[in-house]
N, C-alpha and C. Protein backbone atom coordinates (compact mmCIF):
# COMPACT_ATOMS: atom_id res chain seq x y z
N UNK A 1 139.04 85.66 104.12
CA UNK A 1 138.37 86.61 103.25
C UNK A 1 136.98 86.92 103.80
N UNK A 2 136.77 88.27 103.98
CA UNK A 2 135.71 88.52 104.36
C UNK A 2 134.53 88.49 103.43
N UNK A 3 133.00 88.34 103.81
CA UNK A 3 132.06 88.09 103.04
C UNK A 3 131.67 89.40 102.04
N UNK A 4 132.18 90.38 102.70
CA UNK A 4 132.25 91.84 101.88
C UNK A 4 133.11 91.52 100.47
N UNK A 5 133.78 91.36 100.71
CA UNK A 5 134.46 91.10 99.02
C UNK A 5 134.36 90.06 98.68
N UNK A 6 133.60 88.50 98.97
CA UNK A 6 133.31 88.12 98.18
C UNK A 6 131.85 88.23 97.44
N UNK A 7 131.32 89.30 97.83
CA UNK A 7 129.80 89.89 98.11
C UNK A 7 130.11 90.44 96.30
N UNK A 8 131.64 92.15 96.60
CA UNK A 8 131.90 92.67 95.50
C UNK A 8 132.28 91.54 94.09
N UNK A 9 132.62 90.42 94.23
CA UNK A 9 133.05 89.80 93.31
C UNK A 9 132.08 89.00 92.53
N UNK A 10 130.67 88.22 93.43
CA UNK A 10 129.67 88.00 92.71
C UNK A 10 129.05 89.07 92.27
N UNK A 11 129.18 89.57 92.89
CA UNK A 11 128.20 91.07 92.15
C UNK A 11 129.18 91.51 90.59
N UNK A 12 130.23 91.59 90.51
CA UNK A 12 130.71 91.64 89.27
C UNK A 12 130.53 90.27 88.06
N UNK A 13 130.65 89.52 88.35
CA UNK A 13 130.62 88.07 87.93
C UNK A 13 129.03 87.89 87.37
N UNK A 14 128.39 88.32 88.82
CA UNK A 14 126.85 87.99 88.56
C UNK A 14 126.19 88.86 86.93
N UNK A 15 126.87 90.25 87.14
CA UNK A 15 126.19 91.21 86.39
C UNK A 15 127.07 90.89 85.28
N UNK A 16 128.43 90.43 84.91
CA UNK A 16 129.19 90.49 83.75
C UNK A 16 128.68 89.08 83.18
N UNK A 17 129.11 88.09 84.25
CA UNK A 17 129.09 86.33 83.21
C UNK A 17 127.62 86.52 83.00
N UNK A 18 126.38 86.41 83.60
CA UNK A 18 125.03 86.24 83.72
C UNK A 18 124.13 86.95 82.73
N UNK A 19 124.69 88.53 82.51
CA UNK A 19 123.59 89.14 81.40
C UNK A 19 125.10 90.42 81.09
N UNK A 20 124.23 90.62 80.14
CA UNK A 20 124.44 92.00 79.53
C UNK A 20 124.15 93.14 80.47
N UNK A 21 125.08 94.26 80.69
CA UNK A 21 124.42 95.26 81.88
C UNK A 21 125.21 96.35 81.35
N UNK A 22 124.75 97.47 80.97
CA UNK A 22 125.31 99.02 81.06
C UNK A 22 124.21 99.98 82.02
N UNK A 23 125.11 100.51 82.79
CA UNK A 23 124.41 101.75 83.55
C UNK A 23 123.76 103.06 82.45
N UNK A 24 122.50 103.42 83.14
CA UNK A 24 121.50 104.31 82.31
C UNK A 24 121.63 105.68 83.52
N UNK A 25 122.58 106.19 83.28
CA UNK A 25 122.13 107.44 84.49
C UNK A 25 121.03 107.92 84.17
N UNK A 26 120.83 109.25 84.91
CA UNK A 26 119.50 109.96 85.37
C UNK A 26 119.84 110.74 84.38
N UNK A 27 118.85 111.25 83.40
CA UNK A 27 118.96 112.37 82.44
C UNK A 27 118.25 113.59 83.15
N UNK A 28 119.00 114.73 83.08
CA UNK A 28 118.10 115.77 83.48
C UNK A 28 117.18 116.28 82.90
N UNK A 29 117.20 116.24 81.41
CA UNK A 29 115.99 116.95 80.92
C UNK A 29 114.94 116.10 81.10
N UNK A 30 114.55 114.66 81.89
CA UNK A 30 113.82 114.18 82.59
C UNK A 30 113.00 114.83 83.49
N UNK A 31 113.82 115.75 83.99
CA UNK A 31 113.14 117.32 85.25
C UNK A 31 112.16 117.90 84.66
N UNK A 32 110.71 118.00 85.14
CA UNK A 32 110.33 118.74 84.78
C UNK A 32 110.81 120.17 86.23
N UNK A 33 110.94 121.78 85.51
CA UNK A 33 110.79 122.69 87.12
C UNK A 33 110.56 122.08 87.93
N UNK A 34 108.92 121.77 88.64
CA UNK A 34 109.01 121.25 89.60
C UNK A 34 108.94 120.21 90.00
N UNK A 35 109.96 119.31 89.37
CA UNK A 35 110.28 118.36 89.83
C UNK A 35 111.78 118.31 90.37
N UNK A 36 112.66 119.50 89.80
CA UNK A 36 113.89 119.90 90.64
C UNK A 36 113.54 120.89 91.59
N UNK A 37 112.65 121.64 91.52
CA UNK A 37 112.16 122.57 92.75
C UNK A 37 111.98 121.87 94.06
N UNK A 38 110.69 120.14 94.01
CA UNK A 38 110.44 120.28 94.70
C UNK A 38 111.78 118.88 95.61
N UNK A 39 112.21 118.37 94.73
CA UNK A 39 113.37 117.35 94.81
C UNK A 39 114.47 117.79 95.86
N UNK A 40 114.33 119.31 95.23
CA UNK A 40 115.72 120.22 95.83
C UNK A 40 115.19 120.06 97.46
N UNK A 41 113.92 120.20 97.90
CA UNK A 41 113.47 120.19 98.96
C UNK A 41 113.08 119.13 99.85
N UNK A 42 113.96 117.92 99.36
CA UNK A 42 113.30 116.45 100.08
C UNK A 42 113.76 117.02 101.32
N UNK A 43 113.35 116.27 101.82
CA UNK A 43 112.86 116.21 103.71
C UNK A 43 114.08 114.76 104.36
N UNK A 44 114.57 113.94 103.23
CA UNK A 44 115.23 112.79 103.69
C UNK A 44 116.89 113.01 103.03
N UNK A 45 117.98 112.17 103.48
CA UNK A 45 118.90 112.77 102.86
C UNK A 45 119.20 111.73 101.73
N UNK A 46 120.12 112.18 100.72
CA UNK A 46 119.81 111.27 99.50
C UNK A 46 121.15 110.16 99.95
N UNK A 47 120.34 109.16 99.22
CA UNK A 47 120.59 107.08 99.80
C UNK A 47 121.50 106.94 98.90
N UNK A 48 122.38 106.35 99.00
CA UNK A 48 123.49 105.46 98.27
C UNK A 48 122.55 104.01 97.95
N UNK A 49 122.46 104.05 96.62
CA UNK A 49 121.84 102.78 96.06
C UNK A 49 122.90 101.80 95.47
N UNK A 50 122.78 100.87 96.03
CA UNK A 50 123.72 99.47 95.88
C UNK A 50 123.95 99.10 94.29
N UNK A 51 125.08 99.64 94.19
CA UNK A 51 125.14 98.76 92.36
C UNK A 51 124.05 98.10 92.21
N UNK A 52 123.91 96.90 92.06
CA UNK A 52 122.61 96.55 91.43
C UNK A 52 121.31 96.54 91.27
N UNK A 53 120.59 97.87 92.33
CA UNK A 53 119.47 98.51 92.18
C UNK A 53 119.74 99.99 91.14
N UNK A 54 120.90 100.12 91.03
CA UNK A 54 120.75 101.45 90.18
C UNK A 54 120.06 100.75 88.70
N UNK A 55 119.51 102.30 88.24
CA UNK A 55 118.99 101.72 87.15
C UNK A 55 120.24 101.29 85.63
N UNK A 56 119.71 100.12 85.07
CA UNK A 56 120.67 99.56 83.71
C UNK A 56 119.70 98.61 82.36
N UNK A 57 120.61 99.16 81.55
CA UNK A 57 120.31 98.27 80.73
C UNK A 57 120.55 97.03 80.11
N UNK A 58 119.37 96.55 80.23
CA UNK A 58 119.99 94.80 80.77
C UNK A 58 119.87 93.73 79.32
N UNK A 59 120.02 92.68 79.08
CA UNK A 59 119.97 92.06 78.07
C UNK A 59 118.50 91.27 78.77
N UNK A 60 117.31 91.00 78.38
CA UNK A 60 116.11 90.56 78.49
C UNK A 60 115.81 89.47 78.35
N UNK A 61 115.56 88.07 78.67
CA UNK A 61 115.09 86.97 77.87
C UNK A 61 113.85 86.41 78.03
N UNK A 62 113.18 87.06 78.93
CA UNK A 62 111.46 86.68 78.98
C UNK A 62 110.70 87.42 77.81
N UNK A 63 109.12 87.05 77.63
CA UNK A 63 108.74 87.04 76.35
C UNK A 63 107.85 88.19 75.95
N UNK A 64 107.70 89.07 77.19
CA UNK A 64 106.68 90.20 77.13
C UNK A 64 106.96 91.32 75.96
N UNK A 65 106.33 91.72 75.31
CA UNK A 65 106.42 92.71 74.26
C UNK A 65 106.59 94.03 75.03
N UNK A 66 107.53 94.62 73.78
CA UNK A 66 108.20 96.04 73.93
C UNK A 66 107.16 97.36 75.11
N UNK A 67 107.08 98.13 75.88
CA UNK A 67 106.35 98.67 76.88
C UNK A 67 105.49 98.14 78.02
N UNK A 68 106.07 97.03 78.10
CA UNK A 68 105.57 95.99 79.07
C UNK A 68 106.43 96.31 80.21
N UNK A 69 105.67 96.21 81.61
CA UNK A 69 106.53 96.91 83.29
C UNK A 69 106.43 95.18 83.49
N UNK A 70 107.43 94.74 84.02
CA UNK A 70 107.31 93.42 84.74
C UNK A 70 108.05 93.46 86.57
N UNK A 71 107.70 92.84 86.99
CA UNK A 71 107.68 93.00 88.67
C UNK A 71 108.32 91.88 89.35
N UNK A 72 109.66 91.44 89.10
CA UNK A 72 109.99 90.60 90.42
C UNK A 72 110.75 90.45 91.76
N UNK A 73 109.82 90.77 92.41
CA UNK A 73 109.91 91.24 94.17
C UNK A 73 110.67 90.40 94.32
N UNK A 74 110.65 88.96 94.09
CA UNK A 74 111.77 88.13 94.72
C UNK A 74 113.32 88.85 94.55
N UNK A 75 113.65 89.40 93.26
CA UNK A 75 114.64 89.50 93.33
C UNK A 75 115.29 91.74 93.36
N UNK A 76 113.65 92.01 93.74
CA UNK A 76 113.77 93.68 93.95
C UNK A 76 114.05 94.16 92.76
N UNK A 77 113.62 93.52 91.65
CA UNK A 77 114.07 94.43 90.60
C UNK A 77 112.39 95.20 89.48
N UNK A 78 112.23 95.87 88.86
CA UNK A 78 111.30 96.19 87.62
C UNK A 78 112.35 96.36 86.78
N UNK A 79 111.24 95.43 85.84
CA UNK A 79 111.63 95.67 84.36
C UNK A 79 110.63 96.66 83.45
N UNK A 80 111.41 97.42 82.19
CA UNK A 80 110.64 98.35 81.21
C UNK A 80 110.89 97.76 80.12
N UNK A 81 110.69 96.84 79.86
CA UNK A 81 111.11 95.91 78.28
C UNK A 81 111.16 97.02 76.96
N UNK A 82 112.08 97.07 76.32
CA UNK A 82 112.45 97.48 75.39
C UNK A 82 112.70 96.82 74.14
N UNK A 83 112.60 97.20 72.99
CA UNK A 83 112.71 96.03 71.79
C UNK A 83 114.09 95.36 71.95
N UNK A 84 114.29 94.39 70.79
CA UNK A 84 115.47 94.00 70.85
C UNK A 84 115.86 92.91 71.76
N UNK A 85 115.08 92.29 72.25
CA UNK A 85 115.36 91.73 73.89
C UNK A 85 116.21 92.10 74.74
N UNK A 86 115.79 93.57 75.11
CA UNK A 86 116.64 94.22 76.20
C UNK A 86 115.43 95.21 77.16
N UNK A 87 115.72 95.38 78.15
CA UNK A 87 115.11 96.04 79.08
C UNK A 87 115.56 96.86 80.20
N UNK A 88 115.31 98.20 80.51
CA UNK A 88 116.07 98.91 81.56
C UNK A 88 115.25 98.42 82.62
N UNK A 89 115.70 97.82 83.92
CA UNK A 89 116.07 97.47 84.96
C UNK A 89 116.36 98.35 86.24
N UNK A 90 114.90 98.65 87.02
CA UNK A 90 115.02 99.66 88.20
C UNK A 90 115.18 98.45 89.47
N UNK A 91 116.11 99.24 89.89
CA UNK A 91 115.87 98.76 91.69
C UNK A 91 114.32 99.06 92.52
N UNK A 92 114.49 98.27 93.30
CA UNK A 92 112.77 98.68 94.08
C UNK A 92 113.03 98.07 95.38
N UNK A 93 111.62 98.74 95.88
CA UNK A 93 111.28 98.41 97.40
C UNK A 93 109.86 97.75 97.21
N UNK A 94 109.75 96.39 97.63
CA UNK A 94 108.24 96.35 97.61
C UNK A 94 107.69 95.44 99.21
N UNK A 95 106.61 94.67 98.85
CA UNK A 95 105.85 94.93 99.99
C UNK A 95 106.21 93.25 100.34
N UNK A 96 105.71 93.77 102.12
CA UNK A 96 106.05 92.52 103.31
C UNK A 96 104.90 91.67 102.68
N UNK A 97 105.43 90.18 103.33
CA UNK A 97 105.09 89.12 102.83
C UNK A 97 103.39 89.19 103.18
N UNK A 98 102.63 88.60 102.47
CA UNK A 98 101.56 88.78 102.45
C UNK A 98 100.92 90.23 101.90
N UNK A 99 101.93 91.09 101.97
CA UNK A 99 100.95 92.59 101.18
C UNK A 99 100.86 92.16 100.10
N UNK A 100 101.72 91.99 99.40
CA UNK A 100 102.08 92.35 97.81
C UNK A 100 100.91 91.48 97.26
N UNK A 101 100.78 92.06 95.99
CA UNK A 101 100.07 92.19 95.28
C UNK A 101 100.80 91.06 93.85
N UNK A 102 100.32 90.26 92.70
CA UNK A 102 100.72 89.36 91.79
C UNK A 102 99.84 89.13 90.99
N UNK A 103 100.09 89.26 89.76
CA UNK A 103 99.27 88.89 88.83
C UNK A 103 99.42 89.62 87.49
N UNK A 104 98.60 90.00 86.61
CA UNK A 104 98.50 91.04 85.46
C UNK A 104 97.43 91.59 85.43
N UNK A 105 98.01 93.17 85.48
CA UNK A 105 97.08 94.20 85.34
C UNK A 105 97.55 95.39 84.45
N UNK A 106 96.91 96.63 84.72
CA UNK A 106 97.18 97.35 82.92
C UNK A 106 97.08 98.37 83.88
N UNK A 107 97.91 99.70 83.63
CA UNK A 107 98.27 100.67 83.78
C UNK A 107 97.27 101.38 83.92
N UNK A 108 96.04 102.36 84.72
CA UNK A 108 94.87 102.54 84.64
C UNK A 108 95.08 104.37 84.77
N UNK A 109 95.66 104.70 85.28
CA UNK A 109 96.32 106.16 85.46
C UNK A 109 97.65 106.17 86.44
N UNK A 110 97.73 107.60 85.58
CA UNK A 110 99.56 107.91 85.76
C UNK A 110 99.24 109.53 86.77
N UNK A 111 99.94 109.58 87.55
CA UNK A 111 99.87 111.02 87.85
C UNK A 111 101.56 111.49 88.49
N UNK A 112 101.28 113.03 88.63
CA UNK A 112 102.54 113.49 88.80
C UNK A 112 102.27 114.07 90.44
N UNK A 113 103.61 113.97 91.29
CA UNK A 113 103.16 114.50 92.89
C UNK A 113 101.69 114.07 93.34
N UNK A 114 101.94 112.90 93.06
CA UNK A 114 100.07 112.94 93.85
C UNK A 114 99.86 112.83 95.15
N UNK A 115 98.60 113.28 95.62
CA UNK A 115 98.62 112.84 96.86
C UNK A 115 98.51 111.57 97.62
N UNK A 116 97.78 111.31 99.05
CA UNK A 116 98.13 110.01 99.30
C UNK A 116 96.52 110.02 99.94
N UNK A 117 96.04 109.13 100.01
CA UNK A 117 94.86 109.52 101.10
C UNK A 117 94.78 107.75 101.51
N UNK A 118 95.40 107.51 102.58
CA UNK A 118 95.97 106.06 103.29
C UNK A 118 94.15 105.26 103.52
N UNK A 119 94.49 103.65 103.02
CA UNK A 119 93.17 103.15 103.54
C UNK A 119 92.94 102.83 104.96
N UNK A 120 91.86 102.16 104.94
CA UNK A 120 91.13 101.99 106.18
C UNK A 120 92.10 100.88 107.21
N UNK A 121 92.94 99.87 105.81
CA UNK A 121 93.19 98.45 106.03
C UNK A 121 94.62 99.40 106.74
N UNK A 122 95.38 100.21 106.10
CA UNK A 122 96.70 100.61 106.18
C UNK A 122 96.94 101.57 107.93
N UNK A 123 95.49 101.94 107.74
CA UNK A 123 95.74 103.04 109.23
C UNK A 123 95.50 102.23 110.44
N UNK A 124 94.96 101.00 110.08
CA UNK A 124 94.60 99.96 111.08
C UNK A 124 95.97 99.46 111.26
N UNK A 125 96.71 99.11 110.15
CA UNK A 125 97.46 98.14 110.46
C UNK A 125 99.15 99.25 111.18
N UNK A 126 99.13 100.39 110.74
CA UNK A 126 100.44 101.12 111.00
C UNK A 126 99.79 102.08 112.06
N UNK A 127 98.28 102.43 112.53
CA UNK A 127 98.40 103.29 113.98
C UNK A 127 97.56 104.24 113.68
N UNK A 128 97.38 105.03 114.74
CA UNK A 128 96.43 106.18 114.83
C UNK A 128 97.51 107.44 114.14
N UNK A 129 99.04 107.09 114.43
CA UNK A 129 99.33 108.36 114.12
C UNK A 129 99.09 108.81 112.26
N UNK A 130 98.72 107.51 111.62
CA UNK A 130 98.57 107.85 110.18
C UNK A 130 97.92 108.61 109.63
N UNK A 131 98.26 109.99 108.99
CA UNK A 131 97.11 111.22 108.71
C UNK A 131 96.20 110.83 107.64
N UNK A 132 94.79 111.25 107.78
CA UNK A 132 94.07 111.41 106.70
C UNK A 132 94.32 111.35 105.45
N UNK A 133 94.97 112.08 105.17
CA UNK A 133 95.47 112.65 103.74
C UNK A 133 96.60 113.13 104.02
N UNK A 134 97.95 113.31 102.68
CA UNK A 134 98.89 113.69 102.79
C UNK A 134 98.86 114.41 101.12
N UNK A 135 99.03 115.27 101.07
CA UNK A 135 99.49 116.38 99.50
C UNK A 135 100.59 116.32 99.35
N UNK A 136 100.43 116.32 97.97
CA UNK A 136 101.60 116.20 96.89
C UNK A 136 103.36 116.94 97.54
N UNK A 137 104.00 116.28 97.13
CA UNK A 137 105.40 116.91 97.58
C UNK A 137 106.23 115.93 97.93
N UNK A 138 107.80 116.48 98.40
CA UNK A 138 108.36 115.00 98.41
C UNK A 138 108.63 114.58 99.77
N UNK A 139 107.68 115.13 100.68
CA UNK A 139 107.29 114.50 101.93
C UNK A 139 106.47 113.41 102.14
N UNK A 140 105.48 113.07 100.59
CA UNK A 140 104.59 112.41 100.36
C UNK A 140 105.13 111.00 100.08
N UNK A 141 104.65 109.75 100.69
CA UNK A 141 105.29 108.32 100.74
C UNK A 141 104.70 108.15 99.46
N UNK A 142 104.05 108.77 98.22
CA UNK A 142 104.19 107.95 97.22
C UNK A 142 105.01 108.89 96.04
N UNK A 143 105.44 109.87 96.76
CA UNK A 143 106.74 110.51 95.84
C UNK A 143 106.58 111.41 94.90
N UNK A 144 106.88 111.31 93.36
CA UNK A 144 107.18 111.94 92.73
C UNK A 144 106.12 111.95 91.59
N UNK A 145 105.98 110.54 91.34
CA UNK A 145 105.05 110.07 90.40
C UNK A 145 104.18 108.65 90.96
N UNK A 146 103.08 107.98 90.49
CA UNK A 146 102.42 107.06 91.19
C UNK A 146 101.50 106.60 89.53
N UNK A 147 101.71 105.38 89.44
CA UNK A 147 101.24 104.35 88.28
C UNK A 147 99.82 103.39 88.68
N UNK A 148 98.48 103.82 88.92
CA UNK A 148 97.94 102.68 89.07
C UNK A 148 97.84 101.92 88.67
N UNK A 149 97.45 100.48 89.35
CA UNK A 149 97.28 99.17 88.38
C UNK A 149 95.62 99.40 88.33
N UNK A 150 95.35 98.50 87.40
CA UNK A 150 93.96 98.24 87.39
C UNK A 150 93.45 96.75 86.89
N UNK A 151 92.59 95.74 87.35
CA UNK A 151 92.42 95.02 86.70
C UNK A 151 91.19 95.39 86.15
N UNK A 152 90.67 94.78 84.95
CA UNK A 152 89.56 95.34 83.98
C UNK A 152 89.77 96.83 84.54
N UNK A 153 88.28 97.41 85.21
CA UNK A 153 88.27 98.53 85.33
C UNK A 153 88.02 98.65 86.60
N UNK A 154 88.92 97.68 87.46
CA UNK A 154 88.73 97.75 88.97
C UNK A 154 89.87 98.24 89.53
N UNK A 155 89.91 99.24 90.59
CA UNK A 155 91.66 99.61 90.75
C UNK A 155 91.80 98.38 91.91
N UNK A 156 92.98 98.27 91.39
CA UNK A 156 93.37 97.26 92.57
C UNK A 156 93.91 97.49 93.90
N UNK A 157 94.33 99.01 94.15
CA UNK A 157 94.75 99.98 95.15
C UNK A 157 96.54 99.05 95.17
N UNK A 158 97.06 98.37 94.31
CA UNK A 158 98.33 98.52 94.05
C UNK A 158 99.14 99.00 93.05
N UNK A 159 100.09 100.10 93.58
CA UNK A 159 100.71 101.10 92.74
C UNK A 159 102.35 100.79 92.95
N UNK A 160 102.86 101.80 91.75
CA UNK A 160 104.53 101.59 91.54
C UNK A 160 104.43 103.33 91.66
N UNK A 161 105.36 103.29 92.65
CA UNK A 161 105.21 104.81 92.96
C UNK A 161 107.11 105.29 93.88
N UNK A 162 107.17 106.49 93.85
CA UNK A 162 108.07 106.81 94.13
C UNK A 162 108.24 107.07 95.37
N UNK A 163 109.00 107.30 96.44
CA UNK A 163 109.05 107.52 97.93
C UNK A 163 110.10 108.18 98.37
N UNK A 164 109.56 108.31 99.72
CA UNK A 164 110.64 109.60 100.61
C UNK A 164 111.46 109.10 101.78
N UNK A 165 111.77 107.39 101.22
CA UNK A 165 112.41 106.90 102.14
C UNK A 165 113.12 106.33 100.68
N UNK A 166 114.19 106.50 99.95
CA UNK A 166 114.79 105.91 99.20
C UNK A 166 116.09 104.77 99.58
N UNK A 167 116.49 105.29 100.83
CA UNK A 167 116.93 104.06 101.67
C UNK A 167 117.00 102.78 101.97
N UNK A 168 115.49 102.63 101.47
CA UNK A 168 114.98 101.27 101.30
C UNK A 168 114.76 99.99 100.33
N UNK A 169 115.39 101.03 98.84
CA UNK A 169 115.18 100.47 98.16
C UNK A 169 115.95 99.05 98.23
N UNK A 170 115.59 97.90 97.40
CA UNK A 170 116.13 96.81 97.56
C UNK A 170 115.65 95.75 98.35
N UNK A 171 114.78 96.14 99.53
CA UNK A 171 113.85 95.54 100.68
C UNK A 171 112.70 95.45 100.45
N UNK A 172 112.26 94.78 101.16
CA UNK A 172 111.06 94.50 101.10
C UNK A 172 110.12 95.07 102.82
N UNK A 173 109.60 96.47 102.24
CA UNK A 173 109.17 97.18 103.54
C UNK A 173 108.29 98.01 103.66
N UNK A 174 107.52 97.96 102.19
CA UNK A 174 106.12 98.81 102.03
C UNK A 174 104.68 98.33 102.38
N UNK A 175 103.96 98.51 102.21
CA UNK A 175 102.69 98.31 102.36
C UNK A 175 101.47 97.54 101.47
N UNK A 176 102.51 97.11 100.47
CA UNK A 176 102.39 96.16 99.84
C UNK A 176 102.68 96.93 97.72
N UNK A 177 103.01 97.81 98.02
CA UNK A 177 103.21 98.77 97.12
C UNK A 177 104.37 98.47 96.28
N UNK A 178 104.63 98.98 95.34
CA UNK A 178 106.61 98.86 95.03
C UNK A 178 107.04 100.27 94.46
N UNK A 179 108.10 100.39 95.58
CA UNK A 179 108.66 101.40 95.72
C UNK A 179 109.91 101.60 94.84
N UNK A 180 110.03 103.11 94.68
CA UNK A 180 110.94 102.89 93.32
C UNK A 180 111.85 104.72 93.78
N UNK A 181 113.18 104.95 93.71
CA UNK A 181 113.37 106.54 94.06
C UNK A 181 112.91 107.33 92.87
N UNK A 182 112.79 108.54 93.80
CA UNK A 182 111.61 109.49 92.95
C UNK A 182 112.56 109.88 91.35
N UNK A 183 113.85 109.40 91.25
CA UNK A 183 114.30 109.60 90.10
C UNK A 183 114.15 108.26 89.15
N UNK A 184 114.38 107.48 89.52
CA UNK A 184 113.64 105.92 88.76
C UNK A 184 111.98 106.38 87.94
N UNK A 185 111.39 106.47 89.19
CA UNK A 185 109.82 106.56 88.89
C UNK A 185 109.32 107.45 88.10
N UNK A 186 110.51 108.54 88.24
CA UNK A 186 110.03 109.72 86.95
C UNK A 186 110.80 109.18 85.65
N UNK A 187 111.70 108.52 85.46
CA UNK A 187 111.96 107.82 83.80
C UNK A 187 111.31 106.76 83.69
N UNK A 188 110.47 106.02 84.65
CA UNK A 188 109.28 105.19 84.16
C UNK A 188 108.56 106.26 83.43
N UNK A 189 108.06 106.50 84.19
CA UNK A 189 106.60 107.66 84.08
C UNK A 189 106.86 108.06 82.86
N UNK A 190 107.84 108.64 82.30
CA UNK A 190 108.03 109.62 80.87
C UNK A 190 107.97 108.40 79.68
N UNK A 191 108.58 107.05 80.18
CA UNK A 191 108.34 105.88 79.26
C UNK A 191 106.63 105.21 79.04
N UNK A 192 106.21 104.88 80.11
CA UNK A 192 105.09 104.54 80.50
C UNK A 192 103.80 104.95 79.83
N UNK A 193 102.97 103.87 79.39
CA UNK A 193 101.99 104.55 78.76
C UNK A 193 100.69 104.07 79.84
N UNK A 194 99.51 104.43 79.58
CA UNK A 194 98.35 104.32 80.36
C UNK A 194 97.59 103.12 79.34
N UNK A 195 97.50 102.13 79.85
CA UNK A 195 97.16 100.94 79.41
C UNK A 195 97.96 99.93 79.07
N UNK A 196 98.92 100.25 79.64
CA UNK A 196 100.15 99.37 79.89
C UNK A 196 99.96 98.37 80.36
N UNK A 197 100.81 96.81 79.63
CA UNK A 197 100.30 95.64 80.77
C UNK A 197 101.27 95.59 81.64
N UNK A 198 100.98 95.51 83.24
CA UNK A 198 102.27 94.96 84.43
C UNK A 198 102.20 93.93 84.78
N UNK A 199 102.87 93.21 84.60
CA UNK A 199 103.30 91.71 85.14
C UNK A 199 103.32 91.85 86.20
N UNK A 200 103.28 91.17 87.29
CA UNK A 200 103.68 91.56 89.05
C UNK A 200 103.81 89.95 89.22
N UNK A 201 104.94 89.45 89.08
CA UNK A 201 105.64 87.67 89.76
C UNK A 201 105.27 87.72 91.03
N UNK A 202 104.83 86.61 91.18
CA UNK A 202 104.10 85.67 92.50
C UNK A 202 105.27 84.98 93.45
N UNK A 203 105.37 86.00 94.66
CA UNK A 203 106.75 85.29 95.57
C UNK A 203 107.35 83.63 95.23
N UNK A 204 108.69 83.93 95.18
CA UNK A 204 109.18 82.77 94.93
C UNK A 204 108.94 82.27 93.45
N UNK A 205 108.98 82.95 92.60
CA UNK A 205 108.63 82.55 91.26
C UNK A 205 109.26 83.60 90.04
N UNK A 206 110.19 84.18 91.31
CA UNK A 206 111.43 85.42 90.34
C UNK A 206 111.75 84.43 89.41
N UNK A 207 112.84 85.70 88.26
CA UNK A 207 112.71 85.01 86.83
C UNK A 207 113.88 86.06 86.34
N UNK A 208 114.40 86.43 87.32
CA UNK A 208 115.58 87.55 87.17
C UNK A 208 116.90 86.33 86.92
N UNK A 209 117.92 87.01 85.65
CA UNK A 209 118.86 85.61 85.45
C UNK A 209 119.61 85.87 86.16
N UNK A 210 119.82 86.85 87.72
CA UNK A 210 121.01 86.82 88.44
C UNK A 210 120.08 87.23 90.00
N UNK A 211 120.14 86.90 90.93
CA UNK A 211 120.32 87.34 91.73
C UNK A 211 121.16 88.43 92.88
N UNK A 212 121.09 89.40 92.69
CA UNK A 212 122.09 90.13 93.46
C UNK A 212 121.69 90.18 95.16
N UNK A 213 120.50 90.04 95.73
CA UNK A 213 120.61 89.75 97.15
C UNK A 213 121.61 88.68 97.65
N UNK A 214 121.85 87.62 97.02
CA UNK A 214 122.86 86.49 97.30
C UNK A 214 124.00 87.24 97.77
N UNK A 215 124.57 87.78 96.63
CA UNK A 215 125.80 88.80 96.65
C UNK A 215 125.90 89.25 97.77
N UNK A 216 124.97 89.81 98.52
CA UNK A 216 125.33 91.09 99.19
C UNK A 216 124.88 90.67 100.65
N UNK A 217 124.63 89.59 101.08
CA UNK A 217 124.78 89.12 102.36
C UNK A 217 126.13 89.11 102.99
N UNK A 218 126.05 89.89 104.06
CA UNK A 218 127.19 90.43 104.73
C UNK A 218 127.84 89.90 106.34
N UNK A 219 126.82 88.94 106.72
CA UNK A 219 126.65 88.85 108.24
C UNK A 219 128.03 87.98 108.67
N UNK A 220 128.46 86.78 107.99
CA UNK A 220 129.59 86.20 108.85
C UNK A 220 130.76 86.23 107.54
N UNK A 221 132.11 86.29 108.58
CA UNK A 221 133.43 85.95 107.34
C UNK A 221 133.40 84.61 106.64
N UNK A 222 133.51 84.20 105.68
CA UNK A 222 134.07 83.01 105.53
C UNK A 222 135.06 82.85 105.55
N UNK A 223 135.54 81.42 106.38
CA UNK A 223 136.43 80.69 106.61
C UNK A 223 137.37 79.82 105.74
């Protein structure tokens, strides 16, 4: 038996025995115009997202109150806690070891297509070819929509933002950011309030009741 189907079978097992899970598709009246105008025009081609990064609604058992974003990179997932102890559950991309960012901070501004204007630390570390500035659109690496964190009233320059590499989601391959597809990040965004608290879990200290990376290691058959 190859590791591929026993990959599909924890992944069923994981998501059925482990929690509660129904799929939340994408609502369209989520669109604003141009956000199907400018969508219609991505620049990348659209990613097949792995069952268990699509977005769902999950059964919850941590203790954060209702509009609370929680963050655990270990296991690539955000949570949007919802009453009831339940929470919809986005797939993500976030950042290489040592970027990322952990702790609690509060939602400081929300914007729509924003632009990007890359730091000092980021153009050092990825090259000369990194432009100045990049404008709004969905050529733009922070997508569709972009959530700052803030602690008190300090930005922390880490954001949950949408991207033009949706490919990625599930990895860990940003800049220390967490990446989310520009259709995820816009049903945050419409949920999301500005003073929101975000949890962001400290590597190795996930708290997700299933793991689905386990699942989906593919490299040798078992024997």
């Amino acid at each position: 038996m190859k590791l591929r189907t026993v990959a599909l079978l924890l992944i069923g097992l994981g998501l059925a025995g482990c929690m509660q899970s129904k799929p939340e598709p994408v609502a369209e009246s989520a669109f604003k115009p141009r956000d199907k105008e400018l969508l219609a025009k991505a620049p990348y081609q659209k990613a097949t997202i792995a069952e268990p990064y699509r977005r769902h609604i999950v059964d919850y058992h941590r203790k954060e109150a209702p509009g609370t974003i929680v963050v655990d990179s270990d296991s690539r997932y955000l949570y949007y806690v919802l009453p009831d102890r339940k929470a919809i559950r986005y797939g993500i991309a976030v950042g290489e070891e040592a970027l990322a960012f952990s702790g609690i901070a509060k939602i400081g501004r929300m914007a729509e297509w924003p632009s990007w204007t890359p730091t000092s630390a980021i153009k050092e570390r990825l090259g000369p070819s990194i432009p100045n500035f990049v404008g709004p659109g969905p050529h733009n690496p922070l997508g569709a929509r972009a959530l700052y964190l803030y602690a008190g009233n300090k930005d922390t320059l880490f954001r949950i933002h949408g991207t033009n590499q949706p490919e990625y989601i599930g990895e860990a391959v940003s800049s220390g950011c967490i990446r989310m597809t520009n259709e995820d990040v816009i049903d945050l965004y419409n949920r999301a309030k500005v003073g929101a608290i975000v949890v962001v879990l400290a590597p190795n200290q996930g708290d997700s009741p299933n793991n689905p990376r386990l699942a989906l290691i593919q490299n040798e058959p078992v024997r």
